[in-house]
C-alpha atoms as a PDB file:
ATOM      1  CA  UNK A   1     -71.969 -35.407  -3.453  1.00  0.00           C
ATOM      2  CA  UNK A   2     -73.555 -34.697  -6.797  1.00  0.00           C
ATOM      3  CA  UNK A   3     -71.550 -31.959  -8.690  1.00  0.00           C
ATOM      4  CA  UNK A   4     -73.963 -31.232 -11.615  1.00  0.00           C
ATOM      5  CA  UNK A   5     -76.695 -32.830 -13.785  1.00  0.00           C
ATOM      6  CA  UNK A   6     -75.165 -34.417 -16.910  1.00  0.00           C
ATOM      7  CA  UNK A   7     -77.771 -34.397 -19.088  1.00  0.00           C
ATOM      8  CA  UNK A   8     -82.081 -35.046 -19.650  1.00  0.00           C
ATOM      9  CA  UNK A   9     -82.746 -38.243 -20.962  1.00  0.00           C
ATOM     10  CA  UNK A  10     -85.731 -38.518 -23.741  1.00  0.00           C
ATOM     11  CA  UNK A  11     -87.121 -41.762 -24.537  1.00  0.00           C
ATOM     12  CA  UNK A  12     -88.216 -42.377 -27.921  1.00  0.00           C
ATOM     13  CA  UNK A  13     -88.364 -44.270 -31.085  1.00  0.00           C
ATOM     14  CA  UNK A  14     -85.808 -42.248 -32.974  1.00  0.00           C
ATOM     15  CA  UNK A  15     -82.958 -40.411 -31.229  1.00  0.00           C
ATOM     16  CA  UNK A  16     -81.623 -39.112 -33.933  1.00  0.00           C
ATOM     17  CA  UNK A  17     -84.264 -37.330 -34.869  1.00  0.00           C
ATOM     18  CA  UNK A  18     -85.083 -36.155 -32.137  1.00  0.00           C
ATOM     19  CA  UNK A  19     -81.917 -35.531 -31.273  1.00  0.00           C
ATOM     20  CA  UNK A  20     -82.253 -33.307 -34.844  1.00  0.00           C
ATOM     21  CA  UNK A  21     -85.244 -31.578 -33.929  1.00  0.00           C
ATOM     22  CA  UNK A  22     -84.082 -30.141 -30.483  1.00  0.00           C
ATOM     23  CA  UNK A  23     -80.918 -29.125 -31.431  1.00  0.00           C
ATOM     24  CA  UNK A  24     -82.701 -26.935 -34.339  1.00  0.00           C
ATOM     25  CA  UNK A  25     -84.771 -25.466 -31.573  1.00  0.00           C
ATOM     26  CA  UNK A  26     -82.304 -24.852 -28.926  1.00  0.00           C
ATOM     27  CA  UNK A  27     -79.419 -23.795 -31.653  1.00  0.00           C
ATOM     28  CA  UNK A  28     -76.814 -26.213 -30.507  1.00  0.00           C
ATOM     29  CA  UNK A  29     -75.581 -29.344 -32.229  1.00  0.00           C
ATOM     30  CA  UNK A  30     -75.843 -33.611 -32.465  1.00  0.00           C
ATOM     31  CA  UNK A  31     -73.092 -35.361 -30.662  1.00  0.00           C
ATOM     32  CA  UNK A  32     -73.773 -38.873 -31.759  1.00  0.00           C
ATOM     33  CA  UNK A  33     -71.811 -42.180 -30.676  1.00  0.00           C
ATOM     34  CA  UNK A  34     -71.678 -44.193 -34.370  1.00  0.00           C
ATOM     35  CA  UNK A  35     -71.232 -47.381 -32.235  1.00  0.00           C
ATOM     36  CA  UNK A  36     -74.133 -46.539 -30.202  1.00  0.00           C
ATOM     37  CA  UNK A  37     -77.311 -45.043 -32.710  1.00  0.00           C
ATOM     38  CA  UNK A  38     -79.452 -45.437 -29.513  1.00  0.00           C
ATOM     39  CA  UNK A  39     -78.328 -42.694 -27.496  1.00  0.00           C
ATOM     40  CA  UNK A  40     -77.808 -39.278 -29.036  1.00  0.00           C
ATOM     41  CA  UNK A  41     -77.239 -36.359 -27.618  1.00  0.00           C
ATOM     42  CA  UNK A  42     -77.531 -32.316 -27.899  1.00  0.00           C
ATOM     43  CA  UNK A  43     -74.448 -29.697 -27.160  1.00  0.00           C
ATOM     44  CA  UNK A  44     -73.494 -26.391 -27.747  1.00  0.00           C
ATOM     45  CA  UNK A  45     -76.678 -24.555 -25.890  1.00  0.00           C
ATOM     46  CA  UNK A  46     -76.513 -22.520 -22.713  1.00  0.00           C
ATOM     47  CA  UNK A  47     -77.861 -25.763 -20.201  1.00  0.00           C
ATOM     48  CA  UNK A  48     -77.875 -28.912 -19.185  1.00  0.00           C
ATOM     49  CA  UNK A  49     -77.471 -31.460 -22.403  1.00  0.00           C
ATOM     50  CA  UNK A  50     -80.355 -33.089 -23.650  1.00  0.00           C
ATOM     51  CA  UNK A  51     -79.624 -36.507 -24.743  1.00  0.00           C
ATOM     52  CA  UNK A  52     -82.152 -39.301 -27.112  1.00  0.00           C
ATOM     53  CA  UNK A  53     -82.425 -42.846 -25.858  1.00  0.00           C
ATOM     54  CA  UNK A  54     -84.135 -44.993 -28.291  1.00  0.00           C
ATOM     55  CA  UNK A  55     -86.742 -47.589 -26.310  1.00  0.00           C
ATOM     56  CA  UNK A  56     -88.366 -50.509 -28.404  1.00  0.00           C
ATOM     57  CA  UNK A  57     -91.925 -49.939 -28.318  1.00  0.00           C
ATOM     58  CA  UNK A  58     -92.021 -46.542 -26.945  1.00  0.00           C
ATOM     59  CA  UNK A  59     -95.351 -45.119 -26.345  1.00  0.00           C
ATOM     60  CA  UNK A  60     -95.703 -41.069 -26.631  1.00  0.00           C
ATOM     61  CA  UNK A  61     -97.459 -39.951 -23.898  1.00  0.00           C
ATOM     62  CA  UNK A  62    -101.082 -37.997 -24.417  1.00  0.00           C
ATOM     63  CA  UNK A  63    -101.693 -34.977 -22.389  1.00  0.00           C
ATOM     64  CA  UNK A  64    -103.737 -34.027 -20.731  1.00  0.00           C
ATOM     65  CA  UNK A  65    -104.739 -37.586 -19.985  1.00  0.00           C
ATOM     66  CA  UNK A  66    -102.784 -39.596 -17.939  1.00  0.00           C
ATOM     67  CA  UNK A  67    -103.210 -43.191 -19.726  1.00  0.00           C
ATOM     68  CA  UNK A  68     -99.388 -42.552 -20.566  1.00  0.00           C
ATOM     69  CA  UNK A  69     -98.696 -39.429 -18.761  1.00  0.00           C
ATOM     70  CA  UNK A  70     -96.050 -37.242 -19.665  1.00  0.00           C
ATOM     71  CA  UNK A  71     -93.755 -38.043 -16.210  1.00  0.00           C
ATOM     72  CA  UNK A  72     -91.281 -34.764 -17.184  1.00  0.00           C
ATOM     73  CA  UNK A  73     -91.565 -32.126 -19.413  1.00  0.00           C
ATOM     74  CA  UNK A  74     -88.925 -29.482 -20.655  1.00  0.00           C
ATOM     75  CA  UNK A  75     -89.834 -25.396 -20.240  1.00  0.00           C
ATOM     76  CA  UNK A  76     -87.587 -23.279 -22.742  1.00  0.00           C
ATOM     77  CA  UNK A  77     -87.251 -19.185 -21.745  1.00  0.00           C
ATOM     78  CA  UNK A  78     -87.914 -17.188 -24.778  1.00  0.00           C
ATOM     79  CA  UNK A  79     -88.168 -13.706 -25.669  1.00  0.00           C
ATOM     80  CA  UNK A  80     -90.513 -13.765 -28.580  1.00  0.00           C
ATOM     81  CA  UNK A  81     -93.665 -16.413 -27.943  1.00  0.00           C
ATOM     82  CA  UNK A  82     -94.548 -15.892 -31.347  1.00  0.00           C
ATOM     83  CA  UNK A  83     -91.932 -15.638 -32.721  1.00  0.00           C
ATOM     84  CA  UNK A  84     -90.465 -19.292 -31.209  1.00  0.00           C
ATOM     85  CA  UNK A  85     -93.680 -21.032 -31.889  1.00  0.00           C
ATOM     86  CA  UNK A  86     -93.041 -20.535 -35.789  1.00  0.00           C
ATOM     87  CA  UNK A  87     -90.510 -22.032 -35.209  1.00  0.00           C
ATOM     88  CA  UNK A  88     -90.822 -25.095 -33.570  1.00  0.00           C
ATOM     89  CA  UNK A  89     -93.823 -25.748 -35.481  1.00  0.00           C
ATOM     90  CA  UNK A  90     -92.024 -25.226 -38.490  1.00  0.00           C
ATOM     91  CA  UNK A  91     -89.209 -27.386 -36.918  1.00  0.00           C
ATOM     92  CA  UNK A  92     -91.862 -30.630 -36.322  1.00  0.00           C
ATOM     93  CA  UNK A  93     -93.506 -29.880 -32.779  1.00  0.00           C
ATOM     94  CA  UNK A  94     -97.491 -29.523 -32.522  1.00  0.00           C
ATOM     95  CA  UNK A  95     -99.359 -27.275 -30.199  1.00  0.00           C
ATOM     96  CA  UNK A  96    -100.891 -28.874 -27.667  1.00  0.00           C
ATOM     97  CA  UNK A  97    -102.224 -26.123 -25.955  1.00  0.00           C
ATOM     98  CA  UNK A  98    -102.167 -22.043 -25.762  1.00  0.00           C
ATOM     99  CA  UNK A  99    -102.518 -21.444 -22.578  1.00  0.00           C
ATOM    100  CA  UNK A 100    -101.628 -17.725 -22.690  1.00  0.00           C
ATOM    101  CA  UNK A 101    -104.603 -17.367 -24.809  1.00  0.00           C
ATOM    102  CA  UNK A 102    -107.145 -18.709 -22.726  1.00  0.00           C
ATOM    103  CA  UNK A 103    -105.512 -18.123 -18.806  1.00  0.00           C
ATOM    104  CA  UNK A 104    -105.387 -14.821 -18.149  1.00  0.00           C
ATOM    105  CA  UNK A 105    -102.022 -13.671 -17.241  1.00  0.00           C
ATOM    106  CA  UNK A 106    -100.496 -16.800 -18.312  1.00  0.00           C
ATOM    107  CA  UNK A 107     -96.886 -16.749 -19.548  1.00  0.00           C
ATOM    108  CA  UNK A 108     -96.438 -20.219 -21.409  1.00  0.00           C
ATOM    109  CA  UNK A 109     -98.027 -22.439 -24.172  1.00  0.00           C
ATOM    110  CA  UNK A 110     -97.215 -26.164 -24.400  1.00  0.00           C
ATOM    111  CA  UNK A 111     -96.367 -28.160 -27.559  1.00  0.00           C
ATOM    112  CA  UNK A 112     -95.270 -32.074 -28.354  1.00  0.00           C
ATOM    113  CA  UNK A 113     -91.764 -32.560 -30.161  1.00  0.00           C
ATOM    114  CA  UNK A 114     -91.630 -35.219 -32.732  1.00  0.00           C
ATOM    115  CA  UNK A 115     -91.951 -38.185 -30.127  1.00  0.00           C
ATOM    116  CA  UNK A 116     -94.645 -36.636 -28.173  1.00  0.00           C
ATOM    117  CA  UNK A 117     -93.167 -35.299 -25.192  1.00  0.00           C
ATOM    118  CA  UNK A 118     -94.618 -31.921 -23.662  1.00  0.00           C
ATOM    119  CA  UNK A 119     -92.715 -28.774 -23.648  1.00  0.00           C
ATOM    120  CA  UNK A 120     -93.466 -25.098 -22.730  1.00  0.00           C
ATOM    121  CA  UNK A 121     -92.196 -22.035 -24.459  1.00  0.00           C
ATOM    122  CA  UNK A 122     -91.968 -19.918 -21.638  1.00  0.00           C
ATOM    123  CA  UNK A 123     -92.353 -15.600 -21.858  1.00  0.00           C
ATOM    124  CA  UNK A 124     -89.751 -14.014 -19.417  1.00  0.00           C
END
C-alpha cells in the first residue's frame, strides 16, 4: 500500500529556478542534488514537496487552450488574495486570470510561475 505522496513533479527548462521561485512563494527552502542539476526540489513548507525536473525542449503549456494543456495545476490556501498576488507577481508569476473579479462568488484567481504552469491562489 501507498503510505504518502513524496513529492509534485514540475517539468521545465530550469529547475533551479523554479525550484527558486516556489520556494519564495511557499516560504520553504531548495534542496538541490549538485550531482544531479536536473531535479531540484522544495522543503521546509507545511505539504507535500514540490520538486523541478528539467525536460529538454519543454513546452509551457497555454491556458485556456488546450494545444499544450496544463495536465495538473497547483491551488495554494491563502489568507490575503491581495496581499499573495503582490507577491508572486513580484516573485516572477503572471496573472492569467482573476476569476474572483469576474465570477461572482468566486474564491480563486489563477497565475503562471516562471515555466508556465497554472496555479490558483485560493481565499479560505
Amino acid at each position: 500500500m501507498i503510505r504518502k505522496l513524496q513529492a509534485v513533479a514540475l517539468d521545465c527548462a530550469d529547475p533551479l529556478r523554479l525550484a527558486e521561485f516556489y520556494a519564495d512563494l511557499l516560504g520553504g527552502r531548495v534542496v538541490a542534488d549538485p550531482e544531479d542539476s536536473g531535479w531540484v526540489e522544495v522543503h521546509g513548507f507545511e505539504g507535500t514537496p514540490l520538486a523541478c525536473q528539467r525536460v529538454d525542449g519543454y513546452r509551457a503549456p497555454e491556458w485556456p487552450g488546450q494545444e499544450r494543456p496544463q495536465q495538473l495545476h497547483l491551488d495554494f490556501d491563502v489568507d490575503d488574495l491581495d496581499g499573495e498576488e503582490k507577491r508572486a507577481l513580484a516573485l516572477g508569476a503572471t496573472v492569467l486570470e482573476r476569476t474572483d473579479q469576474h465570477r461572482p462568488g468566486a474564491n480563486w484567481r489563477i497565475y503562471a510561475d516562471p515555466a508556465g504552469h497554472p496555479f490558483c491562489l485560493c481565499l479560505h
